[in-house]
PDB file of N, CA and C in Angstrom:
ATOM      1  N   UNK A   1     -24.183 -20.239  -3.995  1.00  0.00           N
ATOM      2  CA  UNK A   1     -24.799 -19.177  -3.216  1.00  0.00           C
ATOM      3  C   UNK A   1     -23.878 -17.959  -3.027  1.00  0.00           C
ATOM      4  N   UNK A   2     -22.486 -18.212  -2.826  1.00  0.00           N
ATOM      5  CA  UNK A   2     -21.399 -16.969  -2.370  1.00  0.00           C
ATOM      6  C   UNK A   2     -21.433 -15.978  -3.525  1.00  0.00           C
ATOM      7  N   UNK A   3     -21.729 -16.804  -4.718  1.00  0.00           N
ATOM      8  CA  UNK A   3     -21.519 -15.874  -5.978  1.00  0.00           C
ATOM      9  C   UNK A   3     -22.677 -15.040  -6.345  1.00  0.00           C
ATOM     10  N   UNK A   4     -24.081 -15.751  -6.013  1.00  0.00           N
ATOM     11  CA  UNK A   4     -25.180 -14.699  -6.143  1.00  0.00           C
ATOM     12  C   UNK A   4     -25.278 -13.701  -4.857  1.00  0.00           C
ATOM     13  N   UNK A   5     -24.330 -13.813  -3.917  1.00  0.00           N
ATOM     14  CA  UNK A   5     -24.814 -12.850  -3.191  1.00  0.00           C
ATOM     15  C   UNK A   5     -23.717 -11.674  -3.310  1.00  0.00           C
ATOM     16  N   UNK A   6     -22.775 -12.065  -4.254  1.00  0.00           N
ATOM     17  CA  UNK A   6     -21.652 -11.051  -4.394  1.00  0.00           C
ATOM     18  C   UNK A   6     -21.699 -10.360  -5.333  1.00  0.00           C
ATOM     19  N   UNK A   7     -22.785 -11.062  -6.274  1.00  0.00           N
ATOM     20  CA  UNK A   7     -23.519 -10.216  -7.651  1.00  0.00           C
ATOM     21  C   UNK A   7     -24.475  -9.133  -7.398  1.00  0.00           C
ATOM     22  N   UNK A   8     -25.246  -9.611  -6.129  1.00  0.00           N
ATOM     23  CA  UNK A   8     -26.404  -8.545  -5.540  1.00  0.00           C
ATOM     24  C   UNK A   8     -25.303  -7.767  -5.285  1.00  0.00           C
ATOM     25  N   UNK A   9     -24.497  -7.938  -4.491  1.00  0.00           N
ATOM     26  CA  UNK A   9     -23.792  -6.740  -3.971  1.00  0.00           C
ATOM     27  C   UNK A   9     -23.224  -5.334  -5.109  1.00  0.00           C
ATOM     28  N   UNK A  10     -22.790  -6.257  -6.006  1.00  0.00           N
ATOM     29  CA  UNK A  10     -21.853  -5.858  -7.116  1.00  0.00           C
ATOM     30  C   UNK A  10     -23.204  -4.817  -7.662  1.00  0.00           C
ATOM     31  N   UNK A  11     -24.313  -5.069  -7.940  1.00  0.00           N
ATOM     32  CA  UNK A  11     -25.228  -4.813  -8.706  1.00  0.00           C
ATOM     33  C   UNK A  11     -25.989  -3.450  -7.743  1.00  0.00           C
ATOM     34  N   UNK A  12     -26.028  -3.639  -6.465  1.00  0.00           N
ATOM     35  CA  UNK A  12     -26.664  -2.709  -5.444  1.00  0.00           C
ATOM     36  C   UNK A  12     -25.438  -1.639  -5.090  1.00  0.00           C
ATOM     37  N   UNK A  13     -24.214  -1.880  -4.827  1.00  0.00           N
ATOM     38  CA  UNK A  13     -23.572  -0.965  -5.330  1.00  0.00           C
ATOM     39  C   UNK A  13     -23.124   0.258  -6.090  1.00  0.00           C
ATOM     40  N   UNK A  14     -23.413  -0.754  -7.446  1.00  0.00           N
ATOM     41  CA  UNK A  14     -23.987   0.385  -8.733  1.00  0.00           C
ATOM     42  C   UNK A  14     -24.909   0.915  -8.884  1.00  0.00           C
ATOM     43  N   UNK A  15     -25.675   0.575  -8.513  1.00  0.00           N
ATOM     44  CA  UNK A  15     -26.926   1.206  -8.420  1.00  0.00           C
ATOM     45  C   UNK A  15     -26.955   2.742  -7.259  1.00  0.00           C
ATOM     46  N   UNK A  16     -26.382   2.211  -5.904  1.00  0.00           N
ATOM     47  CA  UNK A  16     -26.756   3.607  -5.448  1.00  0.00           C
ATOM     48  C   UNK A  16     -25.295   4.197  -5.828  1.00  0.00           C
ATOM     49  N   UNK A  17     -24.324   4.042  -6.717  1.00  0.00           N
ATOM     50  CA  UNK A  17     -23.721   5.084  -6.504  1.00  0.00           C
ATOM     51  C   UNK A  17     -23.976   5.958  -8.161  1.00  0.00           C
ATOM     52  N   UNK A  18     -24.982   5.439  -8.766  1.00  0.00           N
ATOM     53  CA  UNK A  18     -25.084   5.477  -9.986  1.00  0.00           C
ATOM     54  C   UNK A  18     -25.914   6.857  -9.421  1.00  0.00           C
ATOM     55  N   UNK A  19     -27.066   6.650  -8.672  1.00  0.00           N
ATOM     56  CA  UNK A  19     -27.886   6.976  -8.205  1.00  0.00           C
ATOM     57  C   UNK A  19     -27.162   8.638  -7.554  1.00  0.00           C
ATOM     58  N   UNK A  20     -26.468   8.685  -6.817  1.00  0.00           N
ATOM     59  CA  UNK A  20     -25.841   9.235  -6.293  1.00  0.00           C
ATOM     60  C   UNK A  20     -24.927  10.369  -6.813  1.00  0.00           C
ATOM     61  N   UNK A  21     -24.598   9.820  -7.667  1.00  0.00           N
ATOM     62  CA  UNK A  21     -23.495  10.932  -8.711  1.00  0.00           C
ATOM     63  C   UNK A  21     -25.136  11.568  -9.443  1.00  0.00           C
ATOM     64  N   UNK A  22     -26.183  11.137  -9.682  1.00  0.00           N
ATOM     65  CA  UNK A  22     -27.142  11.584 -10.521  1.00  0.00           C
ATOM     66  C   UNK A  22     -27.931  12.616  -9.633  1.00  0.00           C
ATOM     67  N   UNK A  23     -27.917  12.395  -8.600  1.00  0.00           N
ATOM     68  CA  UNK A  23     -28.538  13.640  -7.302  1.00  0.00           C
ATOM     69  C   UNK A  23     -27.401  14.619  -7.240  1.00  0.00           C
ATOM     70  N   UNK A  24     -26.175  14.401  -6.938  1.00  0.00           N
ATOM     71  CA  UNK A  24     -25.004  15.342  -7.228  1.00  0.00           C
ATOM     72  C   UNK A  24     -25.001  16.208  -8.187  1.00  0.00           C
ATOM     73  N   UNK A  25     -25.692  15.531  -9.387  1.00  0.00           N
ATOM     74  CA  UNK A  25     -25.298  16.248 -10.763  1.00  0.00           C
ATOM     75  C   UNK A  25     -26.686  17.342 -10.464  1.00  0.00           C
ATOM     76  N   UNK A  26     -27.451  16.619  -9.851  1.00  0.00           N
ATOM     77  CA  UNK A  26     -29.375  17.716  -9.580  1.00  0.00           C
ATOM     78  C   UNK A  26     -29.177  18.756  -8.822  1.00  0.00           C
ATOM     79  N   UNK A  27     -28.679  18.113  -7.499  1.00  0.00           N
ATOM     80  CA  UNK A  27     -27.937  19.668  -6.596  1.00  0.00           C
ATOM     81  C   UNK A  27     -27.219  20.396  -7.079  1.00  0.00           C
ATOM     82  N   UNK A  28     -26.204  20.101  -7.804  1.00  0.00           N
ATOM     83  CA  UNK A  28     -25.254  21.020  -8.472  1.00  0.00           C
ATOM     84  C   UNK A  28     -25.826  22.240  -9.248  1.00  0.00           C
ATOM     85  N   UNK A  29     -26.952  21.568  -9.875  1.00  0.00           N
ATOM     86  CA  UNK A  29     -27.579  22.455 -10.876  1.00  0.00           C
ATOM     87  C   UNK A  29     -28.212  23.350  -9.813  1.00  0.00           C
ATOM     88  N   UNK A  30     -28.917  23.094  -8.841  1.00  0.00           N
ATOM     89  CA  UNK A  30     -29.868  23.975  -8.027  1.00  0.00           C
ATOM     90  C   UNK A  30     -28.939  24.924  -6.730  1.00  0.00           C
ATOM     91  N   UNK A  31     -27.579  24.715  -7.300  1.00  0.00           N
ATOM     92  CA  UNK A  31     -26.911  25.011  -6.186  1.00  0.00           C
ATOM     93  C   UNK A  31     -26.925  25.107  -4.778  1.00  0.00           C
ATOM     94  N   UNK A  32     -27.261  23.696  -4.261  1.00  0.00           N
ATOM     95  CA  UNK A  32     -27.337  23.182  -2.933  1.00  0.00           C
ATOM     96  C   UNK A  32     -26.282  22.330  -2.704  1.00  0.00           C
ATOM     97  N   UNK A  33     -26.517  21.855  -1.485  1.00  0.00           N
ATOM     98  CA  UNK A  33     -25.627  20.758  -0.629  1.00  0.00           C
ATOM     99  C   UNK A  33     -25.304  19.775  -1.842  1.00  0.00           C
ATOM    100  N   UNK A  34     -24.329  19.418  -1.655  1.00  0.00           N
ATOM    101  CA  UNK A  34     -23.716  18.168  -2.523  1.00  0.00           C
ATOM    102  C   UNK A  34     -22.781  16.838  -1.721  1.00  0.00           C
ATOM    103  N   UNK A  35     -23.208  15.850  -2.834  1.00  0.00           N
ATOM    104  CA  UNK A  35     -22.764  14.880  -2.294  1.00  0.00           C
ATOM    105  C   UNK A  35     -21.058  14.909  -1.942  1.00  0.00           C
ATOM    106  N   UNK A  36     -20.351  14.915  -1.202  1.00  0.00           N
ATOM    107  CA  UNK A  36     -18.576  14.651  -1.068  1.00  0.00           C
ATOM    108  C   UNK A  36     -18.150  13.657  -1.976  1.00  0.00           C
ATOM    109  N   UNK A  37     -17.309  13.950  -2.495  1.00  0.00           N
ATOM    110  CA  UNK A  37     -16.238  13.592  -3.751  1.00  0.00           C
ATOM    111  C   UNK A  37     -15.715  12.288  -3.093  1.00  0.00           C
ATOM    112  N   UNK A  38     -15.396  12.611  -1.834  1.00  0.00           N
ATOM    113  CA  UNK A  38     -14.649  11.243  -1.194  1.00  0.00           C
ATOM    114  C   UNK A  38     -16.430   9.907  -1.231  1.00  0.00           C
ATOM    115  N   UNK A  39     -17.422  10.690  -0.755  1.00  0.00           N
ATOM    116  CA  UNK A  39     -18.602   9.240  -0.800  1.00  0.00           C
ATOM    117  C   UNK A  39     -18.043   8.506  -2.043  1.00  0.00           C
ATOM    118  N   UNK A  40     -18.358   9.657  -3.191  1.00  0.00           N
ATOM    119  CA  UNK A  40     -18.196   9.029  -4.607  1.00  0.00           C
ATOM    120  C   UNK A  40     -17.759   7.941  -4.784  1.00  0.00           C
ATOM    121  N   UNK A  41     -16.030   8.153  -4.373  1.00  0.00           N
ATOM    122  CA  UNK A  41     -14.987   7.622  -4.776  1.00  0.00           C
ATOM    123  C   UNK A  41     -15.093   6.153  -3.754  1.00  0.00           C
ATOM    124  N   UNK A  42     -14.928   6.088  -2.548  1.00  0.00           N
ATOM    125  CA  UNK A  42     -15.388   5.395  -1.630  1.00  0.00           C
ATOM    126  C   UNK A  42     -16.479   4.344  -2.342  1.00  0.00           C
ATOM    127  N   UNK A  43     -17.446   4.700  -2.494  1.00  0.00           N
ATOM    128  CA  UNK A  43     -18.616   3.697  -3.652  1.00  0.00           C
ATOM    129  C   UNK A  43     -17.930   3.071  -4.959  1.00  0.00           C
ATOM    130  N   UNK A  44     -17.205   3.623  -5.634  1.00  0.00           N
ATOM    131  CA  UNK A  44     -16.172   3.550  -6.688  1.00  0.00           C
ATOM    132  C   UNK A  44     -14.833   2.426  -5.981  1.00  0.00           C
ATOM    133  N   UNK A  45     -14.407   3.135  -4.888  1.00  0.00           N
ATOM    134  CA  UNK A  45     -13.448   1.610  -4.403  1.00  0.00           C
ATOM    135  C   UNK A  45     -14.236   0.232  -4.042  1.00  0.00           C
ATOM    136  N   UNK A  46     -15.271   0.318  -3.680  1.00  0.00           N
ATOM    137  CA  UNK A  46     -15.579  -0.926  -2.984  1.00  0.00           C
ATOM    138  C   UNK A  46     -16.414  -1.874  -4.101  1.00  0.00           C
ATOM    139  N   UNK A  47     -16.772  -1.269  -5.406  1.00  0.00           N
ATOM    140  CA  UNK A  47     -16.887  -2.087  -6.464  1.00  0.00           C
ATOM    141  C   UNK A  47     -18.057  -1.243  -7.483  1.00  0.00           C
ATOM    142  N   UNK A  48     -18.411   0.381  -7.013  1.00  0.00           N
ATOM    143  CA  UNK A  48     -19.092   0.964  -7.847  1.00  0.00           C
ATOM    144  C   UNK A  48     -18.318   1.543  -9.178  1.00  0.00           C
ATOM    145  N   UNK A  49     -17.468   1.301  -9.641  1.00  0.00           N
ATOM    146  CA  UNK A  49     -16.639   1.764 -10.742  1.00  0.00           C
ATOM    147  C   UNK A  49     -17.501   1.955 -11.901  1.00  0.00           C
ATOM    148  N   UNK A  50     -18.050   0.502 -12.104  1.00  0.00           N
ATOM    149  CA  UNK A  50     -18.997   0.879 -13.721  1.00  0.00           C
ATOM    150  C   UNK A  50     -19.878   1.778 -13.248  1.00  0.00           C
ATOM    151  N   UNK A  51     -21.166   1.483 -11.982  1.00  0.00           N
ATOM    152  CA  UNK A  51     -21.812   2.328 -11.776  1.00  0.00           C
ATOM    153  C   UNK A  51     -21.529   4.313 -11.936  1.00  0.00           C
ATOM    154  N   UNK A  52     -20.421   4.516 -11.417  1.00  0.00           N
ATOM    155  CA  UNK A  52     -20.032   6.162 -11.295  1.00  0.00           C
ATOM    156  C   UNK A  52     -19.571   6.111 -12.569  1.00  0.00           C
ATOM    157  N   UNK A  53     -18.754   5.192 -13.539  1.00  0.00           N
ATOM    158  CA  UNK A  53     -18.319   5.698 -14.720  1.00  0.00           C
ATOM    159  C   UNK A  53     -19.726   6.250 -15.654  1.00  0.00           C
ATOM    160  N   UNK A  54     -20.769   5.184 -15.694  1.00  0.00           N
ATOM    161  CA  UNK A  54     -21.713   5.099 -16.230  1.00  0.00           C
ATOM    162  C   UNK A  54     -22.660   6.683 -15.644  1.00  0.00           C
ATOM    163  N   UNK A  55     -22.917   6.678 -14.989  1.00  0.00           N
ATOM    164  CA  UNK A  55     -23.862   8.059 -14.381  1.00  0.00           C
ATOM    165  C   UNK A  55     -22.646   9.157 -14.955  1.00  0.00           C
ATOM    166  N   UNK A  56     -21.378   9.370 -14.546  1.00  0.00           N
ATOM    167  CA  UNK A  56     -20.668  10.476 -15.030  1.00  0.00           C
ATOM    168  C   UNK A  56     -20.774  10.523 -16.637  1.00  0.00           C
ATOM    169  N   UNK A  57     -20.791   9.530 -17.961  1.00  0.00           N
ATOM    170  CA  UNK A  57     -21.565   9.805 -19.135  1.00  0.00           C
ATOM    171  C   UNK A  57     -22.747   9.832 -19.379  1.00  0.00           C
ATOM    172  N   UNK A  58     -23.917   9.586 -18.175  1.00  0.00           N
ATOM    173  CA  UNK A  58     -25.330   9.568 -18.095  1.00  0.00           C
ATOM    174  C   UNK A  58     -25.238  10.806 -18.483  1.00  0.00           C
ATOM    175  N   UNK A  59     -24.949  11.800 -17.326  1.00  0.00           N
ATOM    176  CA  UNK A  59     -25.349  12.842 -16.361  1.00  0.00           C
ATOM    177  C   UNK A  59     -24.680  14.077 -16.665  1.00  0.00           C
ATOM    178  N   UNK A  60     -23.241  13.491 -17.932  1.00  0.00           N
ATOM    179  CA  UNK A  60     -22.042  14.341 -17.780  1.00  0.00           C
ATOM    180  C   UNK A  60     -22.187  15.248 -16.805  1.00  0.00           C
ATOM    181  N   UNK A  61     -21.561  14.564 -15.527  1.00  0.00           N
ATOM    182  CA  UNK A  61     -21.001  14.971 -14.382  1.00  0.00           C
ATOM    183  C   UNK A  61     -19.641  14.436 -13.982  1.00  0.00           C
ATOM    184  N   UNK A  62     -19.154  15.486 -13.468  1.00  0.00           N
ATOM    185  CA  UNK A  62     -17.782  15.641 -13.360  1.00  0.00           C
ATOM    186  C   UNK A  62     -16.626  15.251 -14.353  1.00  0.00           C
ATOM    187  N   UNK A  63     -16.962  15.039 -15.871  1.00  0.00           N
ATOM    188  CA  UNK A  63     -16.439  15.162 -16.766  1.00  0.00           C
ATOM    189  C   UNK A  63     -15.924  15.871 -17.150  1.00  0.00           C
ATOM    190  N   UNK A  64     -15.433  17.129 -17.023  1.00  0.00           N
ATOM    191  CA  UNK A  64     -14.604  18.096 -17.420  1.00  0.00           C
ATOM    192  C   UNK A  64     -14.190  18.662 -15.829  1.00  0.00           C
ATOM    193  N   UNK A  65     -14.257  18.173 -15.062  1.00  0.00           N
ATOM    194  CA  UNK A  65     -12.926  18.311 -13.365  1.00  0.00           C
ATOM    195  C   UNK A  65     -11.939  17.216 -13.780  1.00  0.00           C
ATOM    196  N   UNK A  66     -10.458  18.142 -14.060  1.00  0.00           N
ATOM    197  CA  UNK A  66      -9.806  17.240 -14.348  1.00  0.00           C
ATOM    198  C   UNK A  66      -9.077  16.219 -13.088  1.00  0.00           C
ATOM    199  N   UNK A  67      -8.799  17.000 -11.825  1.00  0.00           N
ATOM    200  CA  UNK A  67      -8.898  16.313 -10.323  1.00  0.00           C
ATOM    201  C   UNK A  67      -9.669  15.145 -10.267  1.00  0.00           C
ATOM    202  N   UNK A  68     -10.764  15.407 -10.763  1.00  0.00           N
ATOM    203  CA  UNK A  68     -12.167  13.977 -10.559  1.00  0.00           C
ATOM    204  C   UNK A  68     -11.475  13.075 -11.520  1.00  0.00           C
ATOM    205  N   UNK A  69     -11.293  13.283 -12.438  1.00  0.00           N
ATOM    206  CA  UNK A  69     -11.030  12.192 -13.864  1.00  0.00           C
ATOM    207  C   UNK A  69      -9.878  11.254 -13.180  1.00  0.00           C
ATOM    208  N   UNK A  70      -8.559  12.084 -12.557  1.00  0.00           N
ATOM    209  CA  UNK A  70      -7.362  11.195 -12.393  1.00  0.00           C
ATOM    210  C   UNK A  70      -7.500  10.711 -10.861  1.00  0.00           C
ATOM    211  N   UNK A  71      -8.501  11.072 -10.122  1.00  0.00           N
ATOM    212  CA  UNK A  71      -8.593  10.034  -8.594  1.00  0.00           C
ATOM    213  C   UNK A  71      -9.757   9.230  -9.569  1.00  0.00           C
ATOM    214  N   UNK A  72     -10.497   9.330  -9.738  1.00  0.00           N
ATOM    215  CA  UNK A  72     -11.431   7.996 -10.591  1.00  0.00           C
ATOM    216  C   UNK A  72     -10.534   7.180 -11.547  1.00  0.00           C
ATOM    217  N   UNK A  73      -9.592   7.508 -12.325  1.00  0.00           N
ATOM    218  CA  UNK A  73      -8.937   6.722 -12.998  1.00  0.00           C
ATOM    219  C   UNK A  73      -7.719   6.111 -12.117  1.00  0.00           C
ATOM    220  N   UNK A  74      -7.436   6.487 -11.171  1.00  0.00           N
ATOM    221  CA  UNK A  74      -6.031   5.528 -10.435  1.00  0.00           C
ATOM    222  C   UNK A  74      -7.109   4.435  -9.635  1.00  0.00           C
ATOM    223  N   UNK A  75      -7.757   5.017  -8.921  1.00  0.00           N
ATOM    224  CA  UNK A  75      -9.049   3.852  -8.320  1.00  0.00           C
ATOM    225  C   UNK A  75      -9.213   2.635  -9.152  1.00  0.00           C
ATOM    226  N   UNK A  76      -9.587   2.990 -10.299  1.00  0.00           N
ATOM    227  CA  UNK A  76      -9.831   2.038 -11.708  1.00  0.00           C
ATOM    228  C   UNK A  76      -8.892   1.133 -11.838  1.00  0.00           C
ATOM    229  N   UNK A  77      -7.799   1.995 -11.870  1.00  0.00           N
ATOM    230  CA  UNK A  77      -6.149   0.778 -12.481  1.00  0.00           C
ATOM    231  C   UNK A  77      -5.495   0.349 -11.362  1.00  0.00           C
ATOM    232  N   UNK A  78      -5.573   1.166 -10.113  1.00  0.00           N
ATOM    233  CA  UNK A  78      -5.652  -0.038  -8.831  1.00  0.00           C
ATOM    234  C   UNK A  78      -6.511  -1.287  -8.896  1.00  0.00           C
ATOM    235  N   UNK A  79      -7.660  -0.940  -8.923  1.00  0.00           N
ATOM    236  CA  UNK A  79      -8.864  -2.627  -9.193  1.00  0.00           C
ATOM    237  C   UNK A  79      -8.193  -3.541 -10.203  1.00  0.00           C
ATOM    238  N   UNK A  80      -8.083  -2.792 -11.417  1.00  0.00           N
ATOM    239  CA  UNK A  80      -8.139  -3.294 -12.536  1.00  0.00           C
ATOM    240  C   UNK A  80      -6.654  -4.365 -12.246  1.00  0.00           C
ATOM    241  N   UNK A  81      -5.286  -3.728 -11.726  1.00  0.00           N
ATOM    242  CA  UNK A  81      -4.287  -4.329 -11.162  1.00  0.00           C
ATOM    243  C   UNK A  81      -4.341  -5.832 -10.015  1.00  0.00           C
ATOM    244  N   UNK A  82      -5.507  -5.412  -9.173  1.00  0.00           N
ATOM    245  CA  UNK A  82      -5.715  -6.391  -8.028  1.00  0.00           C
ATOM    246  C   UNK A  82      -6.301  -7.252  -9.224  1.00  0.00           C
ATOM    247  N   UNK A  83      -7.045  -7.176  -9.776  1.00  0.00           N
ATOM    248  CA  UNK A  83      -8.147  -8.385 -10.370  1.00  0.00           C
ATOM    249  C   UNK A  83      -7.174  -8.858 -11.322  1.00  0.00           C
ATOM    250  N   UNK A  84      -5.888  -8.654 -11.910  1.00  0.00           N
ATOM    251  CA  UNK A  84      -5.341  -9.371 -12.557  1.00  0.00           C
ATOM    252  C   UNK A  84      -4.154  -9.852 -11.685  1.00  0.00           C
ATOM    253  N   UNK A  85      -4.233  -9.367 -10.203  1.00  0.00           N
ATOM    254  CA  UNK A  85      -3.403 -10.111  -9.915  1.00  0.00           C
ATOM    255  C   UNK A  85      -4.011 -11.534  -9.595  1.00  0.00           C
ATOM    256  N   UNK A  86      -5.149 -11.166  -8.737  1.00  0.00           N
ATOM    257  CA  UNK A  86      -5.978 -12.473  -8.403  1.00  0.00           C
ATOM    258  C   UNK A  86      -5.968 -13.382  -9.476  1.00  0.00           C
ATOM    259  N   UNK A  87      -6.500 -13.113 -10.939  1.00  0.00           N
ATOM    260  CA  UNK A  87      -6.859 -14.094 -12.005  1.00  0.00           C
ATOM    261  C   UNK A  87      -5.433 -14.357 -12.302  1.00  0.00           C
ATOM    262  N   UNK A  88      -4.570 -14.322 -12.026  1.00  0.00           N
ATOM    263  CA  UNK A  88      -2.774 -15.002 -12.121  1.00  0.00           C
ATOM    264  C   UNK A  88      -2.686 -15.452 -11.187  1.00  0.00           C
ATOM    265  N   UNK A  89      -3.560 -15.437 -10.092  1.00  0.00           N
ATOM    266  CA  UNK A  89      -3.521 -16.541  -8.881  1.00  0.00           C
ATOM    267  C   UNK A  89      -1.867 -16.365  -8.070  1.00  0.00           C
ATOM    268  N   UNK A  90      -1.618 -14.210  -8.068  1.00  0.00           N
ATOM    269  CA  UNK A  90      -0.791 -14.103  -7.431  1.00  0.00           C
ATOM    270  C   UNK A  90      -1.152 -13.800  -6.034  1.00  0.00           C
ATOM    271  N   UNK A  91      -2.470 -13.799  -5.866  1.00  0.00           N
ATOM    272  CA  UNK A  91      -3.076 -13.378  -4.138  1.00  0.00           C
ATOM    273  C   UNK A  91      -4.076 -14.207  -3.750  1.00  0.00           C
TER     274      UNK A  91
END
């Protein structure tokens, strides 16, 4: 049970932040209110990573801010660091 409910999570996650960078990319165009860079990223720490990677080559959004690229990529290799520490069963 712990694991299907950490998959919903994993999966609802991506979804609204997928969702989210894709309304960002709509306002942007109509030049209105926009979503904050920190929500983004925030959705991106807590396990939206594929989701925002995926909508930013959907949507190409924020693909050419080079600021966006290197806080989305340290986020990434922080996770990517914890999850190999865990699977070495150093935490």
């Amino acid at each position: 049970m712990p694991m299907e409910i950490f998959l919903l999570y994993f999966l609802f996650i991506n979804i609204i932040v997928f969702i989210l960078a894709g309304y960002d990319k709509y306002q942007a165009r109509k030049n209105k209110r926009r979503i904050p860079e920190n929500t983004l990223f925030f959705l991106q720490l807590i396990g939206g990573t594929p989701g925002l990677l995926t909508a930013m080559f959907f949507f190409r959004h924020k693909t050419s801010k080079t600021s966006f690229i290197i806080k989305f990529l340290i986020i990434f290799l922080i996770q990517a660091f914890l999850i190999y520490l865990k699977l070495s069963s150093k935490i």
